[in-house]
N, C-alpha and C. Protein backbone atom coordinates (compact mmCIF):
# COMPACT_ATOMS: atom_id res chain seq x y z
N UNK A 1 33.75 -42.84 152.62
CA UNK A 1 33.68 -41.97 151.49
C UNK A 1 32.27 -41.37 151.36
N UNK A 2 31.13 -42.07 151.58
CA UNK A 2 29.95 -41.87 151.15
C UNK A 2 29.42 -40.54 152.67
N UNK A 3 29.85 -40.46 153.87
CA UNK A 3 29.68 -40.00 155.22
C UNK A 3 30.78 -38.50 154.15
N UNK A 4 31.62 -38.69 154.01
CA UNK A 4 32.43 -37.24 153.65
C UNK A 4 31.40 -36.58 152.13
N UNK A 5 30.86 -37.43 151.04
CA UNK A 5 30.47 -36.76 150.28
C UNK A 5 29.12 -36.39 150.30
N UNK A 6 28.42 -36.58 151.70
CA UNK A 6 27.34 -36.32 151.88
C UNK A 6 27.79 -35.01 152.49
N UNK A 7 28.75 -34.86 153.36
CA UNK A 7 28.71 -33.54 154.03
C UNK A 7 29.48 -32.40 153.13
N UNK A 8 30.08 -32.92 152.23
CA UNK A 8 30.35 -32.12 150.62
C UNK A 8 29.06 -31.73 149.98
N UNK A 9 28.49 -31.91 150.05
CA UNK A 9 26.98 -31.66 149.58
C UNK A 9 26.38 -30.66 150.21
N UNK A 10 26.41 -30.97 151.35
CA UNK A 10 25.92 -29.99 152.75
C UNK A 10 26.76 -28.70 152.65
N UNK A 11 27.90 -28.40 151.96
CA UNK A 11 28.55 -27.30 151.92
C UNK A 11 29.76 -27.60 152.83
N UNK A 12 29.99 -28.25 153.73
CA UNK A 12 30.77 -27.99 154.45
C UNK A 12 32.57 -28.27 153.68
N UNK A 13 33.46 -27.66 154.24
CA UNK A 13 34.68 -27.86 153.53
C UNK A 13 35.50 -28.94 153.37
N UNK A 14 35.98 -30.12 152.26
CA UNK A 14 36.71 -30.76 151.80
C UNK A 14 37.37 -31.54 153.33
N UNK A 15 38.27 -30.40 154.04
CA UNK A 15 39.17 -30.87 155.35
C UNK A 15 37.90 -31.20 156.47
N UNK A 16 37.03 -30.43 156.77
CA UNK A 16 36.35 -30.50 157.60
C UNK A 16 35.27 -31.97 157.45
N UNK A 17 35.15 -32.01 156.48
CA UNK A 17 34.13 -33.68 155.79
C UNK A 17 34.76 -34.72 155.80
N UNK A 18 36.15 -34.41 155.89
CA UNK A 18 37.39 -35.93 155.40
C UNK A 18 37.10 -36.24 157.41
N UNK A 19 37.65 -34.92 157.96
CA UNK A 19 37.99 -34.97 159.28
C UNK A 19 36.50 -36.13 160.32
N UNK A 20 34.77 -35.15 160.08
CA UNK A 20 34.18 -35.29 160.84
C UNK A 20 34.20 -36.96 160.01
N UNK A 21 33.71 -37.37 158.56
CA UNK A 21 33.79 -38.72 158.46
C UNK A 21 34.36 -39.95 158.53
N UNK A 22 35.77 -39.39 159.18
CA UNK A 22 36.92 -40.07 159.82
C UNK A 22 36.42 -40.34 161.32
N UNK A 23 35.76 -39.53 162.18
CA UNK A 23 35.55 -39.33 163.65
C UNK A 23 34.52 -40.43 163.60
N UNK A 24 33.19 -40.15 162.47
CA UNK A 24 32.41 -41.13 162.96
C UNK A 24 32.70 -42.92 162.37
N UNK A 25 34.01 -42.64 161.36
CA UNK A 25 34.14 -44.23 161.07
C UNK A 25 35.07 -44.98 161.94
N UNK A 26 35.86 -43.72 163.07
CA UNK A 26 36.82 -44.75 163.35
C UNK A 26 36.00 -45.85 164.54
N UNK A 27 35.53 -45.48 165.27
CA UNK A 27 34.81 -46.24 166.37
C UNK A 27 34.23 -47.44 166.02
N UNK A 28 33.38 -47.91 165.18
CA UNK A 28 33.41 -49.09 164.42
C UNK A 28 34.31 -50.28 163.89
N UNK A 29 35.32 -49.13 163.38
CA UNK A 29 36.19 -50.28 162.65
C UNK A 29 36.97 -50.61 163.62
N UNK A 30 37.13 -49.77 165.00
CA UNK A 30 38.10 -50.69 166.04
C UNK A 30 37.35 -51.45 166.84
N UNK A 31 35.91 -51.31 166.79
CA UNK A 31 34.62 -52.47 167.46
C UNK A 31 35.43 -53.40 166.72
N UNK A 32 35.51 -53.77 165.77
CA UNK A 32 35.36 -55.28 164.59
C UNK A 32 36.81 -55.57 164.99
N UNK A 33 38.03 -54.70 164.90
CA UNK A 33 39.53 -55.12 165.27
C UNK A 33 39.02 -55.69 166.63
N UNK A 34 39.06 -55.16 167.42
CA UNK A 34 38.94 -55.43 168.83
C UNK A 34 38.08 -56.88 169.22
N UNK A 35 36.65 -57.11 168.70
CA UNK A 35 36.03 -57.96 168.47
C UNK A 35 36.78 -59.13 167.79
N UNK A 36 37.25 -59.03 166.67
CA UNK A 36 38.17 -59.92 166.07
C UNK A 36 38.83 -60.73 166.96
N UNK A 37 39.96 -59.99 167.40
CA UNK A 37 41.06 -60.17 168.10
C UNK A 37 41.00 -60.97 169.33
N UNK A 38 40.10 -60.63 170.05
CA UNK A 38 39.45 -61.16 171.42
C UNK A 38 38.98 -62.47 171.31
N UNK A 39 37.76 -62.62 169.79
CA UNK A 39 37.47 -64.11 169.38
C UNK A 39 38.57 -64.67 168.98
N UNK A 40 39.31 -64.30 168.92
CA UNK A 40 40.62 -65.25 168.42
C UNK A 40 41.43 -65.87 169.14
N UNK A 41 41.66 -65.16 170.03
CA UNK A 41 42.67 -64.78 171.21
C UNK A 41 42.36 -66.40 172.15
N UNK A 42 40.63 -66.03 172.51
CA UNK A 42 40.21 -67.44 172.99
C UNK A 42 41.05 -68.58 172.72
N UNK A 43 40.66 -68.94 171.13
CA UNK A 43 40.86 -69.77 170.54
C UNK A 43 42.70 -70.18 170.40
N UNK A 44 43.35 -68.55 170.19
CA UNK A 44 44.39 -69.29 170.66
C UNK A 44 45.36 -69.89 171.81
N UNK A 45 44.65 -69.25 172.68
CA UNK A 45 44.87 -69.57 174.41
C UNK A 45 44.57 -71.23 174.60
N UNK A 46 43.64 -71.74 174.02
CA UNK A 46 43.00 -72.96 175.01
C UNK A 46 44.18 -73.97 174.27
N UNK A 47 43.99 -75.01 175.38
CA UNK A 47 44.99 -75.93 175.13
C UNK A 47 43.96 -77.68 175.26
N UNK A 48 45.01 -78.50 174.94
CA UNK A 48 43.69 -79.45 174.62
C UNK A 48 44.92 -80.46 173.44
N UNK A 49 44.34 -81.69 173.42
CA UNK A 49 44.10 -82.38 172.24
C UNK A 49 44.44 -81.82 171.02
N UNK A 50 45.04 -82.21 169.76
CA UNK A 50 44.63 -81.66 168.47
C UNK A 50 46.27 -81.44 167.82
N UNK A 51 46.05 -80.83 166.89
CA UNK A 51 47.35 -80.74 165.67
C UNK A 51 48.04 -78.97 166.41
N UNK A 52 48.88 -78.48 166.05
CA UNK A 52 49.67 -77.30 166.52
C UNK A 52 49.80 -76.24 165.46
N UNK A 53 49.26 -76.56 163.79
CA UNK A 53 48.64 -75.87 163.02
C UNK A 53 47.46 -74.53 163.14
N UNK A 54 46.72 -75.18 163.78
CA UNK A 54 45.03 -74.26 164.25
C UNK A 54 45.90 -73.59 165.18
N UNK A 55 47.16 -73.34 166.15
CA UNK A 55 47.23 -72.07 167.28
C UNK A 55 48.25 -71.71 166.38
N UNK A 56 49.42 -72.35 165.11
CA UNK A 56 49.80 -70.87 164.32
C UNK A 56 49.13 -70.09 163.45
N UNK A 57 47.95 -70.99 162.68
CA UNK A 57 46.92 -69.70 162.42
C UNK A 57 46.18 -68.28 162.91
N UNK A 58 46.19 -69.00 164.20
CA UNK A 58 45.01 -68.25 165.41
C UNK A 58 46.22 -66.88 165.66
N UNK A 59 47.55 -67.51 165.94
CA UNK A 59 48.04 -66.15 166.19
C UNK A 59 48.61 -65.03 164.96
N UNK A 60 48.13 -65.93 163.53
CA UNK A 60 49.12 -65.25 162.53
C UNK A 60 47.57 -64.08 162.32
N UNK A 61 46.79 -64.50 162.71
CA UNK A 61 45.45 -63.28 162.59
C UNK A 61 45.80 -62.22 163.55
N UNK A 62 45.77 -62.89 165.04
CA UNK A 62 45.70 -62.04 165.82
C UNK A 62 47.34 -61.27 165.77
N UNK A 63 48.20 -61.24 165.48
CA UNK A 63 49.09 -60.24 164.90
C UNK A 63 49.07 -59.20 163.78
N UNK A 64 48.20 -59.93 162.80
CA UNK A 64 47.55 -59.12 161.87
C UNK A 64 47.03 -57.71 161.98
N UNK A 65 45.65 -58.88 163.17
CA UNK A 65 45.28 -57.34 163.61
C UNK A 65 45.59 -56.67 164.90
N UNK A 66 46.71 -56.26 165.07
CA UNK A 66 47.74 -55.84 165.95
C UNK A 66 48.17 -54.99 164.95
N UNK A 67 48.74 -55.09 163.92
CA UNK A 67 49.62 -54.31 163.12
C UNK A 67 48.41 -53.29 162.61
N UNK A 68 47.31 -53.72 162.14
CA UNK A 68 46.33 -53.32 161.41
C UNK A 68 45.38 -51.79 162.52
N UNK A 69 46.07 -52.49 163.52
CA UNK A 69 45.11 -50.96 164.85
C UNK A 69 46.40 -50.30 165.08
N UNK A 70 47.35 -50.62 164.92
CA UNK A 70 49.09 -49.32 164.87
C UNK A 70 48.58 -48.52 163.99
N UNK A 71 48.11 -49.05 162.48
CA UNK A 71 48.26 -48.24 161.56
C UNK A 71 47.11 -46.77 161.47
């Protein structure tokens, strides 16, 4: 919001400010999905010792954000 109402300021038009501050936020927020997902992913892959709780967590995230990079 703050990237579009700066370039509202600058004059530029409503569509054109939504558009360019969309271009430069999306790349980030799919760093952090992507990043997410990958640390997780680890965690739910390894096998080992332990309760079967911690790998339905691990995957109820990493589906999460699966649905969350469709959208």
């Amino acid at each position: 919001m703050e990237f579009a109402n700066q370039l509202l300021a600058e004059g530029i038009s409503i569509t054109q400010a939504a558009i360019e501050a969309s271009r430069l936020r999306f790349r980030p927020i799919l760093m952090t999905a992507f990043s997410t997902i990958f640390g997780v992913m680890a965690l739910a892959l390894a096998s080992g010792p332990g309760p079967a709780s911690p790998v339905s967590i691990r995957m109820s995230v990493i589906g999460g954000m699966k649905v969350f990079r469709q959208v």
